[in-house]
C-alpha atoms as a PDB file:
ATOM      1  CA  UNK A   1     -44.406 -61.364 -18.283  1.00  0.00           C
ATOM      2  CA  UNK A   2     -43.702 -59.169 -21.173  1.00  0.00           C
ATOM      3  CA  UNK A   3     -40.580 -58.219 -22.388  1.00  0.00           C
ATOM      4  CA  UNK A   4     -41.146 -54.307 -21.285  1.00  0.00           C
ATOM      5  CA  UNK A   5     -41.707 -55.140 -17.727  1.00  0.00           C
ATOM      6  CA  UNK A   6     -38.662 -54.886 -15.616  1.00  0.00           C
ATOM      7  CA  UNK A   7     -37.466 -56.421 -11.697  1.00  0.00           C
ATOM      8  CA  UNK A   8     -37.433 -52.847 -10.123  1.00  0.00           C
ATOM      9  CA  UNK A   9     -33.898 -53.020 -10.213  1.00  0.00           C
ATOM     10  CA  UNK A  10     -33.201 -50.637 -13.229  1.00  0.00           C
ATOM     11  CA  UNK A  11     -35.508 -48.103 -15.304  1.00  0.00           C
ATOM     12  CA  UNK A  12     -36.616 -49.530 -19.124  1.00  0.00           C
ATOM     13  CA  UNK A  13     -34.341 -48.317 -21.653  1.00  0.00           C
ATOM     14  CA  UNK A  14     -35.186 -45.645 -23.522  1.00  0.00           C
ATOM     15  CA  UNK A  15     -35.509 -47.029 -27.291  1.00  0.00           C
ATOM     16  CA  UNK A  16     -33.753 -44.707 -29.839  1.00  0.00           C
ATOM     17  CA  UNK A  17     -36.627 -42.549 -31.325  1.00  0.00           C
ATOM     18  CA  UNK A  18     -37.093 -41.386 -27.595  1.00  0.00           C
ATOM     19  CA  UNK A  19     -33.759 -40.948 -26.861  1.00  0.00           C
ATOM     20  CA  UNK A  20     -33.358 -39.094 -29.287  1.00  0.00           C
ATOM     21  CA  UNK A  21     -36.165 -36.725 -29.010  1.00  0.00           C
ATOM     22  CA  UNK A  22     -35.194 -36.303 -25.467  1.00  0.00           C
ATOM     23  CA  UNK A  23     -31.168 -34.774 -26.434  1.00  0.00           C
ATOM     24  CA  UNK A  24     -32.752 -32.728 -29.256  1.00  0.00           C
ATOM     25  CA  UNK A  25     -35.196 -30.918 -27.193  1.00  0.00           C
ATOM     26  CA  UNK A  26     -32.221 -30.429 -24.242  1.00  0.00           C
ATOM     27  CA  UNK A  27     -30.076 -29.241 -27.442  1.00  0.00           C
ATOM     28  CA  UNK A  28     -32.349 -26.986 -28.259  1.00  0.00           C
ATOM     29  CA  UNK A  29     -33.190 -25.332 -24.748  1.00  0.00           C
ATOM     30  CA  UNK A  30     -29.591 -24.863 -23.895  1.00  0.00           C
ATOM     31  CA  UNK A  31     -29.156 -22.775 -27.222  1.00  0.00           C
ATOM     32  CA  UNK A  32     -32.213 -20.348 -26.926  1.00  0.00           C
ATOM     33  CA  UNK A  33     -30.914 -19.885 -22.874  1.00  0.00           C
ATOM     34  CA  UNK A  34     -27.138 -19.089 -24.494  1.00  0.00           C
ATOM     35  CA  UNK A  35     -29.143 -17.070 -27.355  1.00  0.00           C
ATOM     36  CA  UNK A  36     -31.358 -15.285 -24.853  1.00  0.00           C
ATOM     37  CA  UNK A  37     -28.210 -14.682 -22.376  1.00  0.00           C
ATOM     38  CA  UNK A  38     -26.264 -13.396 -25.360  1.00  0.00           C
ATOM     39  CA  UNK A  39     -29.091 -10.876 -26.170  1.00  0.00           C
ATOM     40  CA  UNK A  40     -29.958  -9.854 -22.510  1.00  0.00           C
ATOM     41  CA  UNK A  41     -26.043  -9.047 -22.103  1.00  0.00           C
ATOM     42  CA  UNK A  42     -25.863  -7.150 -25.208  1.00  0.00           C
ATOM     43  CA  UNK A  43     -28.865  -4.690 -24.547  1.00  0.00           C
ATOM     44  CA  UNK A  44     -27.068  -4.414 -20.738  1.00  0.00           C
ATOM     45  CA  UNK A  45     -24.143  -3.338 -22.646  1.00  0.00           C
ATOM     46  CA  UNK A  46     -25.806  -0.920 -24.807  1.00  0.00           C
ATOM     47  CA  UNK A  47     -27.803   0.841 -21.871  1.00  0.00           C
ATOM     48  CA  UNK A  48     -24.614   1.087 -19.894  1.00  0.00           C
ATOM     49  CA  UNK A  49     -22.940   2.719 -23.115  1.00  0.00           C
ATOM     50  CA  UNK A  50     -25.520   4.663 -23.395  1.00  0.00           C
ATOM     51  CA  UNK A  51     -25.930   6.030 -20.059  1.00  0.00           C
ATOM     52  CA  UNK A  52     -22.059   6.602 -19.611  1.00  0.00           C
ATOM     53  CA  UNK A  53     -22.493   8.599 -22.708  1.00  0.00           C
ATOM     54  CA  UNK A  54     -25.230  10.814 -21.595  1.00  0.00           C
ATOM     55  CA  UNK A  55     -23.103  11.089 -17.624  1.00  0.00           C
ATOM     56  CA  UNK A  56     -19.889  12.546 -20.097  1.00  0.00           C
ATOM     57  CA  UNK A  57     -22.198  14.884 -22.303  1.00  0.00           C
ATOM     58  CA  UNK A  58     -24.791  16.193 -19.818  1.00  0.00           C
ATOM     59  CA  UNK A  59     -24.819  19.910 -18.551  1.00  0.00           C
ATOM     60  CA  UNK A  60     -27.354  19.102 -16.420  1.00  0.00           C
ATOM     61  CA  UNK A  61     -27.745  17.679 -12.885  1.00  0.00           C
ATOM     62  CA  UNK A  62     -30.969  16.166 -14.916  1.00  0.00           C
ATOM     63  CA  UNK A  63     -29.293  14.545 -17.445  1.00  0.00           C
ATOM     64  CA  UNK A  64     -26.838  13.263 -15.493  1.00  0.00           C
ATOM     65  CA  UNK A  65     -28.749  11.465 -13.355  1.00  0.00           C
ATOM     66  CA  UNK A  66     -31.008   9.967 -15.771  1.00  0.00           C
ATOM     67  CA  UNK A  67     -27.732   8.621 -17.264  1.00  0.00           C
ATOM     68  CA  UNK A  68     -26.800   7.111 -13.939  1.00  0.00           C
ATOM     69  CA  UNK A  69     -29.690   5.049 -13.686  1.00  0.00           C
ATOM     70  CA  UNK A  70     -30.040   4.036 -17.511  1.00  0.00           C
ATOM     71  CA  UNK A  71     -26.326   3.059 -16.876  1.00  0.00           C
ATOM     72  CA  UNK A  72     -27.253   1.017 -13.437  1.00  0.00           C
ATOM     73  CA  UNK A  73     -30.166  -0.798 -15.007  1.00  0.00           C
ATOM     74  CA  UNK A  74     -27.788  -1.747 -17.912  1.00  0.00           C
ATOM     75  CA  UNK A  75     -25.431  -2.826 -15.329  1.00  0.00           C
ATOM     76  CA  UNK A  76     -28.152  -4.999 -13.192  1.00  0.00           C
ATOM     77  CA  UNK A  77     -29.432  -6.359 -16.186  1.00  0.00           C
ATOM     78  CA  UNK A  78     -26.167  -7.858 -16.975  1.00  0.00           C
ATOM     79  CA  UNK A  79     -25.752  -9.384 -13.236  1.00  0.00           C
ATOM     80  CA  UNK A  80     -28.892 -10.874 -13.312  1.00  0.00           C
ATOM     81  CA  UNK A  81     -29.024 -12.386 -16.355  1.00  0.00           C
ATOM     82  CA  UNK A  82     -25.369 -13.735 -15.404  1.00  0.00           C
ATOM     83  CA  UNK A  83     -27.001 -14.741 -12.258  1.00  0.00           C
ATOM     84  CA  UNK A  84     -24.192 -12.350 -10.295  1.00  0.00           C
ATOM     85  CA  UNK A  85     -27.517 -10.779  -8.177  1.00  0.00           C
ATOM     86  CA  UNK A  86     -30.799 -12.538  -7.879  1.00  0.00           C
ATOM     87  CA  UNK A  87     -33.587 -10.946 -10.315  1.00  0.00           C
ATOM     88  CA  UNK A  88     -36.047  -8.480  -9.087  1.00  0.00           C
ATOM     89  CA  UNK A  89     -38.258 -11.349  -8.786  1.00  0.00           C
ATOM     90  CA  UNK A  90     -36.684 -13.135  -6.326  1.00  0.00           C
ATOM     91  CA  UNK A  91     -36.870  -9.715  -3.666  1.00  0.00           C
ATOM     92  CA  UNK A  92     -40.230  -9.395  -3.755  1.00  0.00           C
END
């Protein structure tokens, strides 16, 4: 019996170089998903600034429609990437 083999009972430790590469690549996928959230929000934020913009400014039925929808994708964007709404993917 060597000393790596175990009863069953339990899993093998994890020895520290493992362990340790095991947090830092958890560490470093939970900051690119807050990095990538922060990002996703702030282009929702500019489209739906944007859009508003062009609904206030617009003498045109045109114009103000195409604001509408730039400001409801901004909007969208920002529910789905704060999981609020499922993603278009998840429809089809």
């Amino acid at each position: 019996m060597t000393a790596r083999e175990t009863d069953g009972g339990s899993p093998p430790e994890l020895d520290e170089a493992a362990l340790y590469r095991v947090v830092r690549a958890a560490v470093e996928d939970a900051l690119l998903d807050v990095l990538g959230t922060l990002l996703l929000v702030g282009v929702a934020f500019v489209l739906v600034v944007t859009g508003g913009q062009a609904v206030v400014a617009s003498d045109s039925t045109a114009g103000t429609a195409l604001g509408l929808v730039v400001a409801v994708g901004g909007v969208y964007l920002a529910a789905a990437t704060l999981e609020v709404i499922p993603p278009v993917r998840d429809w089809l």
